[in-house]
C-alpha atoms as a PDB file:
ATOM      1  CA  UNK A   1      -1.871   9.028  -7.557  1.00  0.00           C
ATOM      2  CA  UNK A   2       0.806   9.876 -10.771  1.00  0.00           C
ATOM      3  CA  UNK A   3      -1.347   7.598 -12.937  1.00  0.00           C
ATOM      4  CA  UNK A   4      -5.064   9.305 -11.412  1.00  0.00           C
ATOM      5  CA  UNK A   5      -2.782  12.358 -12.676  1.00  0.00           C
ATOM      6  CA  UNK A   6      -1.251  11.155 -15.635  1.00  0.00           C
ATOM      7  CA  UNK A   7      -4.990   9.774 -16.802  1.00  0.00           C
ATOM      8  CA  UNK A   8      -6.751  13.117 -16.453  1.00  0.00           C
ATOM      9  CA  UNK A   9      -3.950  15.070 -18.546  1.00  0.00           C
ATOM     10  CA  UNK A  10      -4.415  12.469 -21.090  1.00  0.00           C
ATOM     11  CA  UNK A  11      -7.879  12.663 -20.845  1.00  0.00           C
ATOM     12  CA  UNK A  12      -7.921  16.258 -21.092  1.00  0.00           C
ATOM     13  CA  UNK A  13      -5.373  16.504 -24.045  1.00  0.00           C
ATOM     14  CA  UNK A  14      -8.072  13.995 -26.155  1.00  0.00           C
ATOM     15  CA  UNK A  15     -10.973  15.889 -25.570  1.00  0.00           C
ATOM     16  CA  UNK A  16      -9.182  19.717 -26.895  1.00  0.00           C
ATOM     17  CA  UNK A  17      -8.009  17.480 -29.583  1.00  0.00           C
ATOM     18  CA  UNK A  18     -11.207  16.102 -30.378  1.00  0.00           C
ATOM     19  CA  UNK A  19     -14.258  16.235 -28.061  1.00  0.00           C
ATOM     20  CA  UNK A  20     -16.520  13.898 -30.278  1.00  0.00           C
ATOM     21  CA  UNK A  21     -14.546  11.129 -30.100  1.00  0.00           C
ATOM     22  CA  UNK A  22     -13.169  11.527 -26.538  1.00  0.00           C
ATOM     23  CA  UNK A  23     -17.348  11.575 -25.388  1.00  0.00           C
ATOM     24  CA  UNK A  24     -17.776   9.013 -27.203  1.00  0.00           C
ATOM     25  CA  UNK A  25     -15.067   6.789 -25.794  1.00  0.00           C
ATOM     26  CA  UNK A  26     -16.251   8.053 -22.033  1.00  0.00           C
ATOM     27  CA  UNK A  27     -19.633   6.533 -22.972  1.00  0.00           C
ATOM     28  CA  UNK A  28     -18.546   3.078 -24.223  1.00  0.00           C
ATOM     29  CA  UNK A  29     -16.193   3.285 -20.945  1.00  0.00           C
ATOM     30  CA  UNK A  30     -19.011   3.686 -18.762  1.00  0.00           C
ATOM     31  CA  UNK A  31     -21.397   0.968 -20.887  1.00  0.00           C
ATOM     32  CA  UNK A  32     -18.738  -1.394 -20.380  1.00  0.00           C
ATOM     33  CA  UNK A  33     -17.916  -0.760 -16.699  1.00  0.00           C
ATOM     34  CA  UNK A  34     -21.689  -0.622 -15.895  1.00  0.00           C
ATOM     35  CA  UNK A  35     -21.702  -3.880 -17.533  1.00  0.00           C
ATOM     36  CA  UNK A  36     -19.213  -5.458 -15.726  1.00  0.00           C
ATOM     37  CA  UNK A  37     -19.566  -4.100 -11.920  1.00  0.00           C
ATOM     38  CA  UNK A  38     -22.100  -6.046 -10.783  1.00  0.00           C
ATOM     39  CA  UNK A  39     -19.880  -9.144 -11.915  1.00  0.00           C
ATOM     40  CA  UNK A  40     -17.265  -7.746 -10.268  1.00  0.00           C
ATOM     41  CA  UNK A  41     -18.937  -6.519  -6.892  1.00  0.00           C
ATOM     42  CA  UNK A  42     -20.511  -9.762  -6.645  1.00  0.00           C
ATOM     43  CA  UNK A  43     -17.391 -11.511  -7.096  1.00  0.00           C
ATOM     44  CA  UNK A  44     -15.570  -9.611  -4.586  1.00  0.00           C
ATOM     45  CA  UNK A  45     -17.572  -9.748  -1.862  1.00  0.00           C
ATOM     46  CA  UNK A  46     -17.740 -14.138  -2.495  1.00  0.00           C
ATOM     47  CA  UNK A  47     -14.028 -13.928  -2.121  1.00  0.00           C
ATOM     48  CA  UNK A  48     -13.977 -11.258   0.702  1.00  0.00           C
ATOM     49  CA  UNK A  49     -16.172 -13.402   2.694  1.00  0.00           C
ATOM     50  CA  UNK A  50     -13.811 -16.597   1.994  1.00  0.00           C
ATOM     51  CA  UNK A  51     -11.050 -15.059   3.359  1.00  0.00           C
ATOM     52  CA  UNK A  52     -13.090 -13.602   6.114  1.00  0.00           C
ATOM     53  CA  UNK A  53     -14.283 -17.109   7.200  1.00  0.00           C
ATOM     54  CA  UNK A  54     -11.146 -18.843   6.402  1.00  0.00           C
ATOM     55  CA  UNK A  55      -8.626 -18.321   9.510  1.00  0.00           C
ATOM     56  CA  UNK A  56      -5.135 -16.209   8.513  1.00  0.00           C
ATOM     57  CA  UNK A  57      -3.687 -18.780  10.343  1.00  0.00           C
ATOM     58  CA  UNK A  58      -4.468 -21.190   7.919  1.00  0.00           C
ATOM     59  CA  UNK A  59      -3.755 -18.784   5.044  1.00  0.00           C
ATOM     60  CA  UNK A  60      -0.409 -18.141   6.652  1.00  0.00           C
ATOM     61  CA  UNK A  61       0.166 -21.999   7.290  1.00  0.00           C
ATOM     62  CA  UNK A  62      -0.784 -23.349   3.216  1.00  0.00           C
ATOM     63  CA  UNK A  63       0.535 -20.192   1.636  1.00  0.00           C
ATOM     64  CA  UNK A  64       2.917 -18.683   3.885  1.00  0.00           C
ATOM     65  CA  UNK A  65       6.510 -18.912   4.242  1.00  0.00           C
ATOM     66  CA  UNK A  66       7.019 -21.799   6.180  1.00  0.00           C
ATOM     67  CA  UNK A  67       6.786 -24.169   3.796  1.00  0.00           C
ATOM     68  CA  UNK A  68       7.349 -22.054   0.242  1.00  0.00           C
ATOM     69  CA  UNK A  69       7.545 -25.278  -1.738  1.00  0.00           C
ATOM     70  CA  UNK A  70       3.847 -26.468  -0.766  1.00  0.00           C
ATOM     71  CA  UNK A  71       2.288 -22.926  -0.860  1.00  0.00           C
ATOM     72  CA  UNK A  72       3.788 -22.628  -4.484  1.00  0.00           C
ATOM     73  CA  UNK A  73       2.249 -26.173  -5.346  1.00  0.00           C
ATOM     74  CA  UNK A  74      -1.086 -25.229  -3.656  1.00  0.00           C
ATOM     75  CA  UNK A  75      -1.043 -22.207  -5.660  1.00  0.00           C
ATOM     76  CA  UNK A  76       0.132 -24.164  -8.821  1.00  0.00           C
ATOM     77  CA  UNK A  77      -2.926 -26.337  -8.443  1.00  0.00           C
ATOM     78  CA  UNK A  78      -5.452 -23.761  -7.251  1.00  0.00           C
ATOM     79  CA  UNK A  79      -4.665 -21.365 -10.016  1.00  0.00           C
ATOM     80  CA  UNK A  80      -5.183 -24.480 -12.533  1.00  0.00           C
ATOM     81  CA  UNK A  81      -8.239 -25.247 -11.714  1.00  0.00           C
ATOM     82  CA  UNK A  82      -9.852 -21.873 -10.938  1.00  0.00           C
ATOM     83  CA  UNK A  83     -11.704 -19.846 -13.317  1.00  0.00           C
ATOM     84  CA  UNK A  84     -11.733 -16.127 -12.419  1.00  0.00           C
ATOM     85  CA  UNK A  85     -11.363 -13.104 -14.065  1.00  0.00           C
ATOM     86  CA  UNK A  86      -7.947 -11.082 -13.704  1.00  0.00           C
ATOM     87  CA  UNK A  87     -10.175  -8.023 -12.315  1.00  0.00           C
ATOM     88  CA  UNK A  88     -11.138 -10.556  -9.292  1.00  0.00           C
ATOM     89  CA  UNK A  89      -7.743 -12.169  -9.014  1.00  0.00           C
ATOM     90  CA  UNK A  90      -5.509  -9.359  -8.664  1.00  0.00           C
ATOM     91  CA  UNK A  91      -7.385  -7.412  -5.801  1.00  0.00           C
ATOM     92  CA  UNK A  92      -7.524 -11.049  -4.315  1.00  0.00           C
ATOM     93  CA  UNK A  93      -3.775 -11.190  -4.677  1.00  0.00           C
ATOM     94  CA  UNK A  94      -3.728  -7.672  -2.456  1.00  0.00           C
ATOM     95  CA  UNK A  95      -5.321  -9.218   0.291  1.00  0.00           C
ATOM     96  CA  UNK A  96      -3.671 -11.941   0.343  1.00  0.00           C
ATOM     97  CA  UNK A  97      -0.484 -10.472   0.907  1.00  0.00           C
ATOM     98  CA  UNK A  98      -1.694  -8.221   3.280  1.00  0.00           C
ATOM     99  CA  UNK A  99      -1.786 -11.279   4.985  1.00  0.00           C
ATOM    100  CA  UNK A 100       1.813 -12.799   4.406  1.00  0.00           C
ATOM    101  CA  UNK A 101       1.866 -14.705   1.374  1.00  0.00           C
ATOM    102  CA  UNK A 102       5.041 -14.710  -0.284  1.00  0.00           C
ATOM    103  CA  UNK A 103       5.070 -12.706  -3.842  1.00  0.00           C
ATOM    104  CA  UNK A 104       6.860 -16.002  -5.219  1.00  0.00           C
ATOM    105  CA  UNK A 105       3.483 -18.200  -4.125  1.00  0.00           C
ATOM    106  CA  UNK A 106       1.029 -15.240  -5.525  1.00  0.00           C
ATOM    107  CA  UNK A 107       2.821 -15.088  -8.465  1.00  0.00           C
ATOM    108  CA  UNK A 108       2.213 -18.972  -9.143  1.00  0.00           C
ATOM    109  CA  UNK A 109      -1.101 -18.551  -8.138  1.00  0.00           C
ATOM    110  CA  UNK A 110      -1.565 -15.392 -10.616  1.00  0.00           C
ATOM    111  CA  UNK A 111       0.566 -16.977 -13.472  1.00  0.00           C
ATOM    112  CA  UNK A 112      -1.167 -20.001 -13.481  1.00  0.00           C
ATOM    113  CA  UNK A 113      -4.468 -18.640 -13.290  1.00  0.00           C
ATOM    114  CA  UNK A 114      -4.154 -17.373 -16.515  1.00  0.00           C
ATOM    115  CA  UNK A 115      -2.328 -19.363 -18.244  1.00  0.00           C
ATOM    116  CA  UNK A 116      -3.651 -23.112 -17.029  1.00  0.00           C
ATOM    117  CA  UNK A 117      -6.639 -24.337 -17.831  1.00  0.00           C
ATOM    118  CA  UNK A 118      -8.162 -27.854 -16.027  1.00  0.00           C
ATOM    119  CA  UNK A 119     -11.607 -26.655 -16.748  1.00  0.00           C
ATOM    120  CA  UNK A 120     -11.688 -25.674 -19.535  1.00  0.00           C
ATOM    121  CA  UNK A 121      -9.462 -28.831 -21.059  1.00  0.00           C
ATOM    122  CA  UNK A 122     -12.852 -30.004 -22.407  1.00  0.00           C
ATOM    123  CA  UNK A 123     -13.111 -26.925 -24.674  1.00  0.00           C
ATOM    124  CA  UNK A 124      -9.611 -26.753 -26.169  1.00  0.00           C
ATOM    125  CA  UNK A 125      -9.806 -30.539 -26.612  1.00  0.00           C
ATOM    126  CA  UNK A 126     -12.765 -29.725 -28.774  1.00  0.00           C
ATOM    127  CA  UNK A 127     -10.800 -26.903 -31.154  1.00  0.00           C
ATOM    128  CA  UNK A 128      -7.461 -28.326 -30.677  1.00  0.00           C
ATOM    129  CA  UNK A 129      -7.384 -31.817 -29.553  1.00  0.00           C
ATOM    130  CA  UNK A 130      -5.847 -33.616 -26.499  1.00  0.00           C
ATOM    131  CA  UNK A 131      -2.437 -33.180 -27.257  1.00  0.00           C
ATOM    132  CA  UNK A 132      -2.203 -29.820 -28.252  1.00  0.00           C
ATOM    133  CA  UNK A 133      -4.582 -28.941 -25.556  1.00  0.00           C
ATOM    134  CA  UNK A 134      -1.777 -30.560 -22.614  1.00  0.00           C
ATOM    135  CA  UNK A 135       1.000 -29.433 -24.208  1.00  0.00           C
ATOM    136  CA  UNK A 136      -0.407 -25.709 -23.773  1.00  0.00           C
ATOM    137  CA  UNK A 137      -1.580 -26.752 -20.231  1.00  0.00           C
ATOM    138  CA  UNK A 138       1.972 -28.494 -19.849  1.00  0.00           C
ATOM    139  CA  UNK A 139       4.004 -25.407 -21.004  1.00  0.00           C
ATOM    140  CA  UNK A 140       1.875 -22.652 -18.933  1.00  0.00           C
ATOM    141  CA  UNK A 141       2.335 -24.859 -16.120  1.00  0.00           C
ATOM    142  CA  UNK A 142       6.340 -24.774 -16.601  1.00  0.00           C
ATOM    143  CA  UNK A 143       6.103 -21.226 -17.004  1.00  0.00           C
ATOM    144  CA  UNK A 144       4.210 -20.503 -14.192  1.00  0.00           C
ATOM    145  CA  UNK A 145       6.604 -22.278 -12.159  1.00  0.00           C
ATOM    146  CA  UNK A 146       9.623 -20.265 -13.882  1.00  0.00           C
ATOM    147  CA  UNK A 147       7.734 -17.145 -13.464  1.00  0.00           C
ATOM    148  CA  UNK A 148       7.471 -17.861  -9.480  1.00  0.00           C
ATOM    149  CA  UNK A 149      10.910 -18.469  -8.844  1.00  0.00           C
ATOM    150  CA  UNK A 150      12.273 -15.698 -10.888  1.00  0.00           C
ATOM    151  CA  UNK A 151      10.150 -13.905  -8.851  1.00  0.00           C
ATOM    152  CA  UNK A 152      10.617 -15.513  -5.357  1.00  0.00           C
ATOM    153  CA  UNK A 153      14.844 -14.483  -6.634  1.00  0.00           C
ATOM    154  CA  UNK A 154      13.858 -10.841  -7.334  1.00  0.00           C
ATOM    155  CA  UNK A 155      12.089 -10.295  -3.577  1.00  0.00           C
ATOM    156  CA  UNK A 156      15.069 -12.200  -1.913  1.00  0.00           C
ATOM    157  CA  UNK A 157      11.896 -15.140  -0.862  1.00  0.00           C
ATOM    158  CA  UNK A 158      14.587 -17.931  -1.989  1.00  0.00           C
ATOM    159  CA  UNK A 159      17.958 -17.998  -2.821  1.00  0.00           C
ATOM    160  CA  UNK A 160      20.255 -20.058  -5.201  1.00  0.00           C
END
């Protein structure tokens, strides 16, 4: 609610300061979301109803904390391979928490997401060749896995 309240003070200072240009930026705002919604609706409800049909107990037994190490690898690998948008992936990451999975395994997931890229190797091969393209893959990869643990340490998930 502080940043719903924080926006509309903002909001409100831009358009006494200059109306014009705060309409103007409401309207490119809404062209843009209007743009993107059904994307994102559509999107959501495809991984709403995956998670519906898929069992928590099998949610709880890949990704839970049981077994932290293989959640974070399926994570690792999932989040290489997918391609989603980080408007789909965070809400995703709600749920999915909502149903026990560890912030450490999320935050692989998330990390990787964004900064692996199996499918679209192809396309950086293209502008940057094979071995640029794998080390990039290779050094997200590493950081995704640093990222994860710093993070499992920070919510007390593992210890040293």
């Amino acid at each position: 609610m502080i940043f719903y309240g924080v926006t509309v003070i903002l909001l409100l200072i831009s358009f006494f300061a200059d109306r014009k240009k705060t309409v103007k930026a409401l309207k490119v705002a809404w062209k843009k979301f209007r743009n993107i919604a059904p994307m994102f609706i559509v999107m959501l409800v495809l991984v709403s109803i995956s998670l519906y049909l898929l069992p928590h107990e099998v949610i709880k037994e890949y990704l839970g904390e049981e077994d932290m190490l293989k959640g974070l690898g399926i994570a690792l690998l999932v989040g290489s391979i997918a391609l989603m948008p980080g408007f789909i992936v965070f809400p995703l990451c709600g749920i999915l928490r909502e149903q026990g999975v560890p912030y450490m395994v999320l935050s692989a997931f998330t990390t990787s997401l964004m900064m692996v890229g199996i499918i679209t190797l192809p396309v950086e091969k293209a502008y940057f060749g094979m071995k640029t393209a794998l080390i990039r893959n290779g050094i997200g990869l590493v950081m995704a896995v640093i990222v994860a643990l710093i993070t499992g340490f920070v919510f007390a998930e593992v210890a040293l």
